[in-house]
C-alpha atoms as a PDB file:
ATOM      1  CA  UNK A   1      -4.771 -27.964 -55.211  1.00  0.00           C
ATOM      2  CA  UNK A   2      -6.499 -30.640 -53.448  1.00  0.00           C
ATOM      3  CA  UNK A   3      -5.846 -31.894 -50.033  1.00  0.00           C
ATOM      4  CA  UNK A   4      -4.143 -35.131 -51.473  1.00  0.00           C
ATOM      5  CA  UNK A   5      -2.002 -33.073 -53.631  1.00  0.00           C
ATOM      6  CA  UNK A   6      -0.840 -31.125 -51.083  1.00  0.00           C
ATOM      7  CA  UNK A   7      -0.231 -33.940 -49.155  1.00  0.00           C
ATOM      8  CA  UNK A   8       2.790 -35.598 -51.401  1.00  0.00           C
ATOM      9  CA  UNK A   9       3.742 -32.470 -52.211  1.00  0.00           C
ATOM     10  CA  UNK A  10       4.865 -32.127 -48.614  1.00  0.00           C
ATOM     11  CA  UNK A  11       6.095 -35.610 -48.102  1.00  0.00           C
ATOM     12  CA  UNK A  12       8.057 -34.801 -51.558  1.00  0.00           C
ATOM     13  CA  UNK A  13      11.516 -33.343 -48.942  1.00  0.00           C
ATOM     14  CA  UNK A  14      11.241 -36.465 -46.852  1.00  0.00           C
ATOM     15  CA  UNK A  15      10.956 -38.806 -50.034  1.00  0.00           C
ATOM     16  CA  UNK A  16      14.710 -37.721 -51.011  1.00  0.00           C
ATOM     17  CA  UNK A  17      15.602 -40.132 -47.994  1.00  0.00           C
ATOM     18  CA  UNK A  18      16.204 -43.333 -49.750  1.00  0.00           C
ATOM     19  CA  UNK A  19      15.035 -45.476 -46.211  1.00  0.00           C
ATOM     20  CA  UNK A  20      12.175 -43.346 -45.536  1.00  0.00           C
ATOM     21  CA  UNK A  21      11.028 -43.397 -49.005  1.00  0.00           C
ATOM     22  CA  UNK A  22      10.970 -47.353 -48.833  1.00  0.00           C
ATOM     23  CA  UNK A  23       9.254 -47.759 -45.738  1.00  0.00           C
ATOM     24  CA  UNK A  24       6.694 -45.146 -46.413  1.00  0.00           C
ATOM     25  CA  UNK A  25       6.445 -47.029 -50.317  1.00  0.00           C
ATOM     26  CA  UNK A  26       6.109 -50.581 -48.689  1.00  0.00           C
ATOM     27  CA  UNK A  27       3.824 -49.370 -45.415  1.00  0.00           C
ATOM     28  CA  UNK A  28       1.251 -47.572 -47.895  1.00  0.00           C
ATOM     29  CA  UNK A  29       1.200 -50.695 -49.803  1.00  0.00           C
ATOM     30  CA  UNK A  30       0.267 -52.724 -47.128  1.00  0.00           C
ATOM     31  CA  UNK A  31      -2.277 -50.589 -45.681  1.00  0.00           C
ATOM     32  CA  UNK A  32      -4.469 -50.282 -48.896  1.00  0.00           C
ATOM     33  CA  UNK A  33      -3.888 -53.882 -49.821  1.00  0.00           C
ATOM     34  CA  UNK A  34      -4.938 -55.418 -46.778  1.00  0.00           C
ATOM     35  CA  UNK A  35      -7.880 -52.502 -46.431  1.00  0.00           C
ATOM     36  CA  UNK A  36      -8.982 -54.128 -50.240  1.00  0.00           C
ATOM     37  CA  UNK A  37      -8.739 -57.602 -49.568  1.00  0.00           C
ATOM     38  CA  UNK A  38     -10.726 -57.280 -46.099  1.00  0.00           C
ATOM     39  CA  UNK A  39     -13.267 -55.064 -47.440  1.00  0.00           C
ATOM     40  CA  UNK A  40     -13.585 -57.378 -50.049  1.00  0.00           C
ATOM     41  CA  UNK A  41     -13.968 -60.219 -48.113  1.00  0.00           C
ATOM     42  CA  UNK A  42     -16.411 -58.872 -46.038  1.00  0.00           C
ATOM     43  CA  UNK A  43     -18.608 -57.742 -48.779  1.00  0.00           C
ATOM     44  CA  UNK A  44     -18.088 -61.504 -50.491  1.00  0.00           C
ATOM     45  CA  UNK A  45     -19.392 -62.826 -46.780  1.00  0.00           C
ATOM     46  CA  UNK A  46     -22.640 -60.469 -47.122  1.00  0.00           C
ATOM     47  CA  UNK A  47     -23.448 -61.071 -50.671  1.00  0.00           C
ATOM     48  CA  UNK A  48     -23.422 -64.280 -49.140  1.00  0.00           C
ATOM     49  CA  UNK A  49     -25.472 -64.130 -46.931  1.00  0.00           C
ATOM     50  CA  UNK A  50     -23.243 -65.517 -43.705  1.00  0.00           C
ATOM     51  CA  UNK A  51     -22.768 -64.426 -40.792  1.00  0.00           C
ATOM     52  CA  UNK A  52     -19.143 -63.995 -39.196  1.00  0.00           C
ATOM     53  CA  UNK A  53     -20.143 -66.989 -37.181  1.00  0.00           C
ATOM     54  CA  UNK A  54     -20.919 -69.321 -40.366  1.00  0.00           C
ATOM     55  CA  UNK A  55     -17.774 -67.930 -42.018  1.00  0.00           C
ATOM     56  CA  UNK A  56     -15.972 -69.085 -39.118  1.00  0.00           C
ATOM     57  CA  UNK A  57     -17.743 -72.819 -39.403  1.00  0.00           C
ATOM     58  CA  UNK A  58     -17.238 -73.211 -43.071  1.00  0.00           C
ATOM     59  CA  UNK A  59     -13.056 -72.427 -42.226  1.00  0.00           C
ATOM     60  CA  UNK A  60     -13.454 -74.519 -38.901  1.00  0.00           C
ATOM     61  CA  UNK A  61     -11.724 -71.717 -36.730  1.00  0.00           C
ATOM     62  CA  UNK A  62     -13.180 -69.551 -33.859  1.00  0.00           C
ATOM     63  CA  UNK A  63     -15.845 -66.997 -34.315  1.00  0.00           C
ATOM     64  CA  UNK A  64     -13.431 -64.441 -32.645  1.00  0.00           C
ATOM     65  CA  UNK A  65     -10.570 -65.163 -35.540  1.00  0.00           C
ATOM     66  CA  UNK A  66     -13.678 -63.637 -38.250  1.00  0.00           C
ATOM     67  CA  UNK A  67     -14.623 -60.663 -36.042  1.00  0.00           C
ATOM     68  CA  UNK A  68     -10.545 -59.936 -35.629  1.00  0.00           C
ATOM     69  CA  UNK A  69     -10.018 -59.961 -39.141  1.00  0.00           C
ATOM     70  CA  UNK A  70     -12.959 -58.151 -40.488  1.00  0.00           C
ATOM     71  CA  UNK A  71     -13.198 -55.349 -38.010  1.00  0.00           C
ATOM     72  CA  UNK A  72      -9.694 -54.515 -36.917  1.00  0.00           C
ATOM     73  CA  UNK A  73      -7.400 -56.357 -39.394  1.00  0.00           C
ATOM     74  CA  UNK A  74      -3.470 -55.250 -38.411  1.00  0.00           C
ATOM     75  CA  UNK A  75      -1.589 -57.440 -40.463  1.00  0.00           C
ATOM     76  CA  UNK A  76      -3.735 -60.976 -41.161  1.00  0.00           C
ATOM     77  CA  UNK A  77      -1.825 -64.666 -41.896  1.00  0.00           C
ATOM     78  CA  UNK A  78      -2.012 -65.236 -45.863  1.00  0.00           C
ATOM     79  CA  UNK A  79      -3.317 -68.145 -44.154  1.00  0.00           C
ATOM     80  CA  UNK A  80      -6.755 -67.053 -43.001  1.00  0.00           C
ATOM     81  CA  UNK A  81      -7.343 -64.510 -45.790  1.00  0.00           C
ATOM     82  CA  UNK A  82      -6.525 -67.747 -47.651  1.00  0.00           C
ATOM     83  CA  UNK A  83      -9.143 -69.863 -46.238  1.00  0.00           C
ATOM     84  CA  UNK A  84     -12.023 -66.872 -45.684  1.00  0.00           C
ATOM     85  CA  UNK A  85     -11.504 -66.366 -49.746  1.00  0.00           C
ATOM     86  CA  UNK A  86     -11.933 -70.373 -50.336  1.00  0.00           C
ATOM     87  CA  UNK A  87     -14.968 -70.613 -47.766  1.00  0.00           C
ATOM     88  CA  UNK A  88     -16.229 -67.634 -49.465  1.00  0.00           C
ATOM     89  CA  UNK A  89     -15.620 -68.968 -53.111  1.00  0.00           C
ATOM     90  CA  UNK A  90     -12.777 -66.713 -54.130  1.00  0.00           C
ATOM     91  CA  UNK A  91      -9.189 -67.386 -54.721  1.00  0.00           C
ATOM     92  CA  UNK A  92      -6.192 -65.164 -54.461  1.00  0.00           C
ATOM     93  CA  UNK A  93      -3.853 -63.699 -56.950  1.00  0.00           C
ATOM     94  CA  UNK A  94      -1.545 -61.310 -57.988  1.00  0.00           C
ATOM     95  CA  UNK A  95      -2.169 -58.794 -60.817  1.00  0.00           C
ATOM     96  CA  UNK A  96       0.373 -56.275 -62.010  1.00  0.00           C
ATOM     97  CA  UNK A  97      -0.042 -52.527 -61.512  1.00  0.00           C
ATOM     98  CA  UNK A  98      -0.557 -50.625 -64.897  1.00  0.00           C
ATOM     99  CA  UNK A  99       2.232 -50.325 -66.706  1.00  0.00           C
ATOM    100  CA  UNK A 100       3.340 -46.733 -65.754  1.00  0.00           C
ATOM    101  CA  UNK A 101       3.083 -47.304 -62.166  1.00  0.00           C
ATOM    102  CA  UNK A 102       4.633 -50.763 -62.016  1.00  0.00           C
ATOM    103  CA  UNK A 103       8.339 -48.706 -63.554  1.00  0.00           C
ATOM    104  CA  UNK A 104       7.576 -46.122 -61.073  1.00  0.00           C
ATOM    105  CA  UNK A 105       7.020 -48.534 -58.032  1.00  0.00           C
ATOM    106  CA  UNK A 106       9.546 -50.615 -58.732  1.00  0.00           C
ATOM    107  CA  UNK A 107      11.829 -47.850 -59.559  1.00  0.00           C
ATOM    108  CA  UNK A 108      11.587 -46.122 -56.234  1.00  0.00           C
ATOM    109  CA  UNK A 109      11.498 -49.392 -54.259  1.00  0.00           C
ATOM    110  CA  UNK A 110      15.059 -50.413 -56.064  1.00  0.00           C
ATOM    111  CA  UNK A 111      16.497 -47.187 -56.262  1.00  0.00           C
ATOM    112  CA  UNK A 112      15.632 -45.804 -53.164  1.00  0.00           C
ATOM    113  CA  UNK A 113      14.709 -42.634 -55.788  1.00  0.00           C
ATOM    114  CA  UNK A 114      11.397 -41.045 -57.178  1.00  0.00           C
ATOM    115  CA  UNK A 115      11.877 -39.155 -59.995  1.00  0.00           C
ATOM    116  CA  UNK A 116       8.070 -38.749 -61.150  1.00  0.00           C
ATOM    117  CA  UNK A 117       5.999 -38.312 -57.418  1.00  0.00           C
ATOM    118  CA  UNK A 118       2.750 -38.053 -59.073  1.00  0.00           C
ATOM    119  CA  UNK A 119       3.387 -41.402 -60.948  1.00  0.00           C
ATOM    120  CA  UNK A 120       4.291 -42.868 -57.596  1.00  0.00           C
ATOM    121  CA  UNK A 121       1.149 -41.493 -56.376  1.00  0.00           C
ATOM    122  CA  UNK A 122      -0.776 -43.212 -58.645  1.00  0.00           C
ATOM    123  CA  UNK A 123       1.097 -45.878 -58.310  1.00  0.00           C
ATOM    124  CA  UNK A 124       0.237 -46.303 -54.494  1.00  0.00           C
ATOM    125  CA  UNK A 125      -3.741 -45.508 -55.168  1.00  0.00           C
ATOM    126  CA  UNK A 126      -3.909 -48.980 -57.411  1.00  0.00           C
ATOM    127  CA  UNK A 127      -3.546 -50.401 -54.446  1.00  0.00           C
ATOM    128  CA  UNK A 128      -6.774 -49.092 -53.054  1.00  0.00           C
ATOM    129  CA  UNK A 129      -8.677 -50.875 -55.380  1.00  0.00           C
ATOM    130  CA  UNK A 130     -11.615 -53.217 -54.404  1.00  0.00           C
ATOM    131  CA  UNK A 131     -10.426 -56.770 -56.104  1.00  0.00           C
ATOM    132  CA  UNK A 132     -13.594 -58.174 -56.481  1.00  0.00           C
END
């Protein structure tokens, strides 16, 4: 059993609380997402060849608001990653989870339930992907 496994198979008692099962759904979300869209847009800004500095030019902000969000993002404006996608070349947008993992998401997040924890598990990780 790998370490992950073992891992939700823990967290399986404390995911019968419908509140903590939210909060840890909507948290782990978060986490990955932002994690993907920062590492993306910091490996958009290399391929790019600019510097943090430039970045910051091209969105006419302050150097310190590019180093903030690429090196210790906590929870950036939609605004910024906004503008550090456009100065960058990239747009947002939402894409839907695979098909199985969207019911099981949405399921859990409604409910308050998870009936399948290695769908929601899956579910989670498609977050962790890179979007560009």
């Amino acid at each position: 059993m790998s370490d992950r496994s073992i891992f939700w198979a823990d967290l399986a008692e404390d995911l019968d609380d419908p509140e903590f099962l939210r909060e840890f759904v909507l948290e782990a979300v978060r986490i990955k997402t932002v994690d993907s869209i920062i590492n993306a847009l910091d490996h958009a800004r290399e391929e790019s060849e600019l510097t943090k500095a430039e970045l910051a030019r091209a969105m006419s902000t302050e150097p310190s608001t590019i180093r903030r969000l690429l090196s210790t993002p906590k929870n950036p404006t939609l605004r910024t990653v906004t503008e550090a996608a456009a100065a960058l070349g990239f747009r947002l947008t939402l894409e839907p989870l695979d098909e199985p993992g969207r019911e099981v998401l949405t399921a859990a997040l409604t409910s308050g339930r998870v009936n399948d924890l290695a769908g929601l598990e899956a579910a989670v990780e498609q977050f962790d992907r890179t979007p560009c």
